[in-house]
C-alpha atoms as a PDB file:
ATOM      1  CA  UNK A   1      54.534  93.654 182.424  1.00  0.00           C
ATOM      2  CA  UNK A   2      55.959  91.746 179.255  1.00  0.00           C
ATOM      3  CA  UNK A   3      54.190  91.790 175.728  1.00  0.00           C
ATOM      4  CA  UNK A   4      53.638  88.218 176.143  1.00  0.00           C
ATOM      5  CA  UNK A   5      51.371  88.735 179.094  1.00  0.00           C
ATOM      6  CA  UNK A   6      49.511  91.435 177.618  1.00  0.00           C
ATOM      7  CA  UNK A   7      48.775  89.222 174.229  1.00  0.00           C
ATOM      8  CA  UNK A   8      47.710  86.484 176.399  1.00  0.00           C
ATOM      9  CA  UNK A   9      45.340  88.803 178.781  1.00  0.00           C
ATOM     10  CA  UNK A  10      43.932  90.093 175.409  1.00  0.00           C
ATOM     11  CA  UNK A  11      43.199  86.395 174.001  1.00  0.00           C
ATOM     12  CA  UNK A  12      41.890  85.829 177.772  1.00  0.00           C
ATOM     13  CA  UNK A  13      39.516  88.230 177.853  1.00  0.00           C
ATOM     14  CA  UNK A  14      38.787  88.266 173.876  1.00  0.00           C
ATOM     15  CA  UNK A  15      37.554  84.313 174.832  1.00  0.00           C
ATOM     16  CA  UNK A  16      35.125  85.498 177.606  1.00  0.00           C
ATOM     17  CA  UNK A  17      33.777  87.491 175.008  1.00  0.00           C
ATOM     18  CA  UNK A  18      33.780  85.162 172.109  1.00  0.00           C
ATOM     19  CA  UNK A  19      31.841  82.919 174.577  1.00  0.00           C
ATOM     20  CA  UNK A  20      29.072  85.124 175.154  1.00  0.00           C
ATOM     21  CA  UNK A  21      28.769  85.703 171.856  1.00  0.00           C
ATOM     22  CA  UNK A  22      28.558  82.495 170.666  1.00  0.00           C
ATOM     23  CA  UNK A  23      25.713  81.663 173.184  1.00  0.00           C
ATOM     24  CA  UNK A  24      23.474  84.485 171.725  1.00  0.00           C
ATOM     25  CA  UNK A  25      24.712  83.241 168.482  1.00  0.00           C
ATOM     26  CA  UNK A  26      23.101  79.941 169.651  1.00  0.00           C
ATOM     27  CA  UNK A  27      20.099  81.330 171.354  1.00  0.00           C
ATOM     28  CA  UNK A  28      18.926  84.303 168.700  1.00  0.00           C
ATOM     29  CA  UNK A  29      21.089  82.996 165.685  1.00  0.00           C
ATOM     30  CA  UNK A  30      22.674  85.965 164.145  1.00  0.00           C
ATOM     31  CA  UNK A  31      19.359  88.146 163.915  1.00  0.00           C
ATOM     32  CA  UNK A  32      21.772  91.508 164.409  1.00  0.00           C
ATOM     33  CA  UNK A  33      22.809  90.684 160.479  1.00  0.00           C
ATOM     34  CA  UNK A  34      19.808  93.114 159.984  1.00  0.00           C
ATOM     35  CA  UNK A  35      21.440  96.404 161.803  1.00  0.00           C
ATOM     36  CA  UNK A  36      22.833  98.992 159.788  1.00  0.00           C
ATOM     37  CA  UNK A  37      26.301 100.194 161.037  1.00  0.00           C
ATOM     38  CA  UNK A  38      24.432 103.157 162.552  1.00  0.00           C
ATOM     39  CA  UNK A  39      21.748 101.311 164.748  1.00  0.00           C
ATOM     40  CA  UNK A  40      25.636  99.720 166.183  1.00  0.00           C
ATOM     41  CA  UNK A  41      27.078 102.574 166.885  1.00  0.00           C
ATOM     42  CA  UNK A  42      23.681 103.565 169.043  1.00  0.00           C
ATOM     43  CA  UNK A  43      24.159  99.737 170.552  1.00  0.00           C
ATOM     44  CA  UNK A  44      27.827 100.878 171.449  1.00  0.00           C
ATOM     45  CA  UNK A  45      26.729 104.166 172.617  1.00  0.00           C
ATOM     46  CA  UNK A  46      24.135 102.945 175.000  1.00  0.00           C
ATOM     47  CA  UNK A  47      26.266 100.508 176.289  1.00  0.00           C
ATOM     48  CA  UNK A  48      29.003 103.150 176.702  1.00  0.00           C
ATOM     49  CA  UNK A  49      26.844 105.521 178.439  1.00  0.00           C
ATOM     50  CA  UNK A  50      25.601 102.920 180.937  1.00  0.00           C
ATOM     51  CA  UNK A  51      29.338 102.464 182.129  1.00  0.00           C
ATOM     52  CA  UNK A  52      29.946 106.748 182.402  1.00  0.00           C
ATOM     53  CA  UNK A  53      26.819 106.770 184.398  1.00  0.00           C
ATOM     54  CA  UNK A  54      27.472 103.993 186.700  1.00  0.00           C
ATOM     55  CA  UNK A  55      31.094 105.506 186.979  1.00  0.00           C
ATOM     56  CA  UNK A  56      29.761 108.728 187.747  1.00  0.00           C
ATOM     57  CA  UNK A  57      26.636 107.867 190.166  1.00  0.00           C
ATOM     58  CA  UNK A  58      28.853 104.783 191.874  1.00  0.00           C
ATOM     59  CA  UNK A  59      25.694 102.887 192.014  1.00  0.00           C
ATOM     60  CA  UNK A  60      23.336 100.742 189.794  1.00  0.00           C
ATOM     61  CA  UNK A  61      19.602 100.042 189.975  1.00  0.00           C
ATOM     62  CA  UNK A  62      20.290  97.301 187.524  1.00  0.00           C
ATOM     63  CA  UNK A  63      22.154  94.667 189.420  1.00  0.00           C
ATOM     64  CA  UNK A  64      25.076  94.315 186.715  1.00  0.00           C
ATOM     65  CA  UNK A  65      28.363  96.252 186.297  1.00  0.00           C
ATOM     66  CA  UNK A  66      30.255  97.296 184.149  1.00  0.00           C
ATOM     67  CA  UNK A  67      31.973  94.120 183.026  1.00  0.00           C
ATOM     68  CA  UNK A  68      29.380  93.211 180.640  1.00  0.00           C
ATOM     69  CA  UNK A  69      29.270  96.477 179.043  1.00  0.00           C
ATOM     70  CA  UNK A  70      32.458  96.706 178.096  1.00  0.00           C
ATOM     71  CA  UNK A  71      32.148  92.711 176.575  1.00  0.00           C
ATOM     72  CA  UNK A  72      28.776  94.019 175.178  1.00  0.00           C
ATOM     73  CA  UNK A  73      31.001  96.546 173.385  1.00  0.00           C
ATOM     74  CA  UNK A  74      33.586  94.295 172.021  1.00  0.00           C
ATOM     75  CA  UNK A  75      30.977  91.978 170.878  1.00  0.00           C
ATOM     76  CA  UNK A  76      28.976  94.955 168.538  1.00  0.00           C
ATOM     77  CA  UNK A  77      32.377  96.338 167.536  1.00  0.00           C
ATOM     78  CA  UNK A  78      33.158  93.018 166.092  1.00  0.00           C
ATOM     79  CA  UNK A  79      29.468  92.844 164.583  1.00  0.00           C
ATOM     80  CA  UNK A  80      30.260  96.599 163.805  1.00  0.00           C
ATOM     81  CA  UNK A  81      33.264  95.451 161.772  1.00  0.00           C
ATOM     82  CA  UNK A  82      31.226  92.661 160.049  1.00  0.00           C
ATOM     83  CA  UNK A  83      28.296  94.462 158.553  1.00  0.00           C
ATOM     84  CA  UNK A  84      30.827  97.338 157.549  1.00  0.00           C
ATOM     85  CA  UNK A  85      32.657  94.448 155.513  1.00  0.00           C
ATOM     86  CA  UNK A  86      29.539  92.081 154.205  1.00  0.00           C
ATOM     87  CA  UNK A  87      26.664  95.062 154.470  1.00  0.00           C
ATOM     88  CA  UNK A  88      23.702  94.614 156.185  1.00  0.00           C
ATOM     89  CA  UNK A  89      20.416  91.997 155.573  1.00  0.00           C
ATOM     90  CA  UNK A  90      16.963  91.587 155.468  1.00  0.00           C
ATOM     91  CA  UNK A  91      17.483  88.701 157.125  1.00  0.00           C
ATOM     92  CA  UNK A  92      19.539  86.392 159.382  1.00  0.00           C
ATOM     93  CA  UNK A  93      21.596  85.155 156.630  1.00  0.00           C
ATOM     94  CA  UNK A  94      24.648  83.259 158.474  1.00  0.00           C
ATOM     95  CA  UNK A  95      25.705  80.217 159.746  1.00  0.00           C
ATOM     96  CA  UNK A  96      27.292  79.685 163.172  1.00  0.00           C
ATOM     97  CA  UNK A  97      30.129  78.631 161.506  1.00  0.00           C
ATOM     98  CA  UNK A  98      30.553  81.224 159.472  1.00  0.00           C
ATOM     99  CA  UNK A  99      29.689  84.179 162.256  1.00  0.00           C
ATOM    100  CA  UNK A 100      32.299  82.573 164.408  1.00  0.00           C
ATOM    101  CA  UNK A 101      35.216  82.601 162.218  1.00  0.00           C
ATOM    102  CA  UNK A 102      34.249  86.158 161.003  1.00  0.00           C
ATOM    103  CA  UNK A 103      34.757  86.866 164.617  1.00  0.00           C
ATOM    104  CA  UNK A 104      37.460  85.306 165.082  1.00  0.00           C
ATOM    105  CA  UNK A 105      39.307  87.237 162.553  1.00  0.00           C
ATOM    106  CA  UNK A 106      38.045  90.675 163.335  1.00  0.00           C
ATOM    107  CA  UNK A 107      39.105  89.547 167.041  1.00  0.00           C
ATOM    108  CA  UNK A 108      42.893  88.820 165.597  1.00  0.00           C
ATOM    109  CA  UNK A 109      43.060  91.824 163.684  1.00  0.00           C
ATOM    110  CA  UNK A 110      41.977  94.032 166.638  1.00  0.00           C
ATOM    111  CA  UNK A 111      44.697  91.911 168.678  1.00  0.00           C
ATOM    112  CA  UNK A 112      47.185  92.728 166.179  1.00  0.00           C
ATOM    113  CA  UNK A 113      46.690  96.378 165.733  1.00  0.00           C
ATOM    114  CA  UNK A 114      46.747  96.205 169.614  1.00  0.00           C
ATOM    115  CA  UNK A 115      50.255  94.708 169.161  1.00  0.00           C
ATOM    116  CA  UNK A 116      51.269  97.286 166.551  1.00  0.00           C
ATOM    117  CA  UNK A 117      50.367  99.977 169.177  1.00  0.00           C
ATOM    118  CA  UNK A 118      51.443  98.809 172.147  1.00  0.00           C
ATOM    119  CA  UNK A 119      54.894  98.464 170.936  1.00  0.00           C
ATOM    120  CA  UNK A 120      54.627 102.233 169.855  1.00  0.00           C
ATOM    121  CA  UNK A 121      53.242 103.428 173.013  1.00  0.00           C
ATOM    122  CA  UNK A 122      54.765 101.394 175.231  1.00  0.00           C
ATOM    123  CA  UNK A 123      52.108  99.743 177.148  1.00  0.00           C
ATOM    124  CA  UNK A 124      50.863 103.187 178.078  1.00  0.00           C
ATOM    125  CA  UNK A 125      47.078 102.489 178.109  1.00  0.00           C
ATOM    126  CA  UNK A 126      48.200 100.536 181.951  1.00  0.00           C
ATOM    127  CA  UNK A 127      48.671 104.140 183.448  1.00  0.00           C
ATOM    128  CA  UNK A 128      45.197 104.814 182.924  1.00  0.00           C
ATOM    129  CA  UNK A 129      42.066 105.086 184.487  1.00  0.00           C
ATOM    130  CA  UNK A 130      39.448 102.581 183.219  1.00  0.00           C
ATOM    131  CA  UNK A 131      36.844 105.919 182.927  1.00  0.00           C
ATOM    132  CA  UNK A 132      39.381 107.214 180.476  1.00  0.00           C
ATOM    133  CA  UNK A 133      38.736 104.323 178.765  1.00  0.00           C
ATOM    134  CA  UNK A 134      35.193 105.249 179.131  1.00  0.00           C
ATOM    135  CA  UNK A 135      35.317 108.773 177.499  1.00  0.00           C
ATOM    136  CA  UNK A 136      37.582 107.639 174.972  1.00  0.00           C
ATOM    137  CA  UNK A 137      35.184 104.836 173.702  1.00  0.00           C
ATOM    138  CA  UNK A 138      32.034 107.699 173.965  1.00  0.00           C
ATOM    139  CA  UNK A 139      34.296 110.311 172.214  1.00  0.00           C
ATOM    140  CA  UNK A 140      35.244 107.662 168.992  1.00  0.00           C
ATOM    141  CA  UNK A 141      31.281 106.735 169.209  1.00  0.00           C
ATOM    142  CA  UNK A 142      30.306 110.787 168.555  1.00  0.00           C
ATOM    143  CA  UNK A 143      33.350 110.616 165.580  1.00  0.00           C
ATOM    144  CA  UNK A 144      31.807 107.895 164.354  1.00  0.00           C
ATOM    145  CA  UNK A 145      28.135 109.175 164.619  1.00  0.00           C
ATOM    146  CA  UNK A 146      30.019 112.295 162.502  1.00  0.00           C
ATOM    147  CA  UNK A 147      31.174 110.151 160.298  1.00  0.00           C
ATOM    148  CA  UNK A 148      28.254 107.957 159.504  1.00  0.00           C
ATOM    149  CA  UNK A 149      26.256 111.360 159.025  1.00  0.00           C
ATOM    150  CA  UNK A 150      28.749 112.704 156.117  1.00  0.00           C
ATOM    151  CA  UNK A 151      27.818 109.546 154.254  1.00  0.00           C
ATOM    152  CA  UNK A 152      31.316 107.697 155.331  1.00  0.00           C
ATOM    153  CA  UNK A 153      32.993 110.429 153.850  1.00  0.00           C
ATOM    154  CA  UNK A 154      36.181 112.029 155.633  1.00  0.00           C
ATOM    155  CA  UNK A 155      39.155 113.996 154.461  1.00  0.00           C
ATOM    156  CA  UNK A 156      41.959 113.191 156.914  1.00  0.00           C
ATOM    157  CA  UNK A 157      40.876 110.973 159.216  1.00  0.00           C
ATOM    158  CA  UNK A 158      40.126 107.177 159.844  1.00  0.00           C
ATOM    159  CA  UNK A 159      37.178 105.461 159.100  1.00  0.00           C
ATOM    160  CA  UNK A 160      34.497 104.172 161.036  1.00  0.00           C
ATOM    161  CA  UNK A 161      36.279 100.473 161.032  1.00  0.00           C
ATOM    162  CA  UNK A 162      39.225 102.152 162.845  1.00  0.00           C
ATOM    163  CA  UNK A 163      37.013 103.942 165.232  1.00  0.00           C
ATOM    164  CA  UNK A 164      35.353 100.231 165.915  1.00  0.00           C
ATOM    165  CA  UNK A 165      38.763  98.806 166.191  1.00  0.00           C
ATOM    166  CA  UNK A 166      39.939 101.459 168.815  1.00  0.00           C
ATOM    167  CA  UNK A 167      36.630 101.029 170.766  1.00  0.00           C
ATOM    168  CA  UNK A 168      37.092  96.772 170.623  1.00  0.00           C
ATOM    169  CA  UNK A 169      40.602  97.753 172.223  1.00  0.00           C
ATOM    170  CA  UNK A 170      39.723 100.367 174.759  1.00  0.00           C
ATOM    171  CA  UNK A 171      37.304  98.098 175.943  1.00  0.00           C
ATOM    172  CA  UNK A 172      39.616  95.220 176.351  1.00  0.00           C
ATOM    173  CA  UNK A 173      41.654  97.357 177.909  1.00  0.00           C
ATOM    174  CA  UNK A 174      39.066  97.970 180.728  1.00  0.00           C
ATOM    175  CA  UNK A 175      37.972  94.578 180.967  1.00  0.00           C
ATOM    176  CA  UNK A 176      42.025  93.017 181.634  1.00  0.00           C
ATOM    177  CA  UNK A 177      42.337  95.836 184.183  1.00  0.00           C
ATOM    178  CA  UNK A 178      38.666  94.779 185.945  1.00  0.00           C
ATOM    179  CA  UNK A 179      40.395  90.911 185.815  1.00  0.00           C
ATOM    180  CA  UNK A 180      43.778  91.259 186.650  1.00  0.00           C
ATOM    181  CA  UNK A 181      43.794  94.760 188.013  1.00  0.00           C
ATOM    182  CA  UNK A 182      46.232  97.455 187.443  1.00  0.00           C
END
């Protein structure tokens, strides 16, 4: 598989999600300006969880998969990214306009650090199993939960925007695989 055709599978899937979001945009306006990171994170881990169970049990009583999870996930970690950059409000305080293009560059910078580390690791994230994908998302939500409780605070490692930016990529990583397959 070329770099080209991962890119493009990225922007693919990164426009499913976009579109979703810009429907509840429409529908709710952007009434999650009022989360605090933290309430996010518990978004992301909820949603994470759901997929680990369903991969775990095989079934659902819910009659969705795990498809919109992992889009639920992008979609937060890209709100995640926001309110880490603008802060939180008391209110929804944002234009359509202006939610979508702060989307759309949190969505290009996630597809460029994707770029960044795909050349490095060589397109390794294909050998592995979505549910990797899974723990890997749950395990930068706990580091991120760690990090949010020592006030932001860390002495060696990445912030919480990195940990949102690797969970935005794990999670597109799942949903090319559930679209194209392996």
């Amino acid at each position: 598989m070329k770099m080209k055709d991962t890119q493009k599978q990225f922007e693919h899937v990164i426009s499913v999600c976009r579109d979703l979001f810009a429907k509840k945009l429409h529908d709710y306006g952007a009434a999650w300006r009022i989360m605090r990171p933290s309430s996010i994170t518990d978004q992301i881990f909820i949603k994470a969880n759901r997929i680990r169970s369903i991969e775990v049990k095989g079934v659902t009583m819910v009659d969705e998969g795990i498809k919109p999870e992992f889009i639920g996930i992008v979609n937060y970690g890209i709100i995640g990214l926001i309110q880490l950059e603008l802060g939180y409000a008391e209110k929804d305080d944002m234009t359509e306009e202006k939610a979508l293009a702060l989307y759309d560059r949190f969505a290009d910078k996630a597809l460029n650090l994707m770029l960044a580390k795909n050349h490095d690791y060589d397109e390794a994230w294909r050998s592995m199993r979505i549910s990797s994908y899974t723990d890997l998302i749950l395990m930068k939500i706990y580091r991120t939960k760690q990090i949010e409780c020592n006030d932001g605070e860390t002495w060696v490692s990445e912030g919480v925007d990195a940990n949102y930016m690797d969970m935005i990529n794990y999670s597109v990583f799942g949903l090319i695989k559930l679209e194209f397959g392996e």
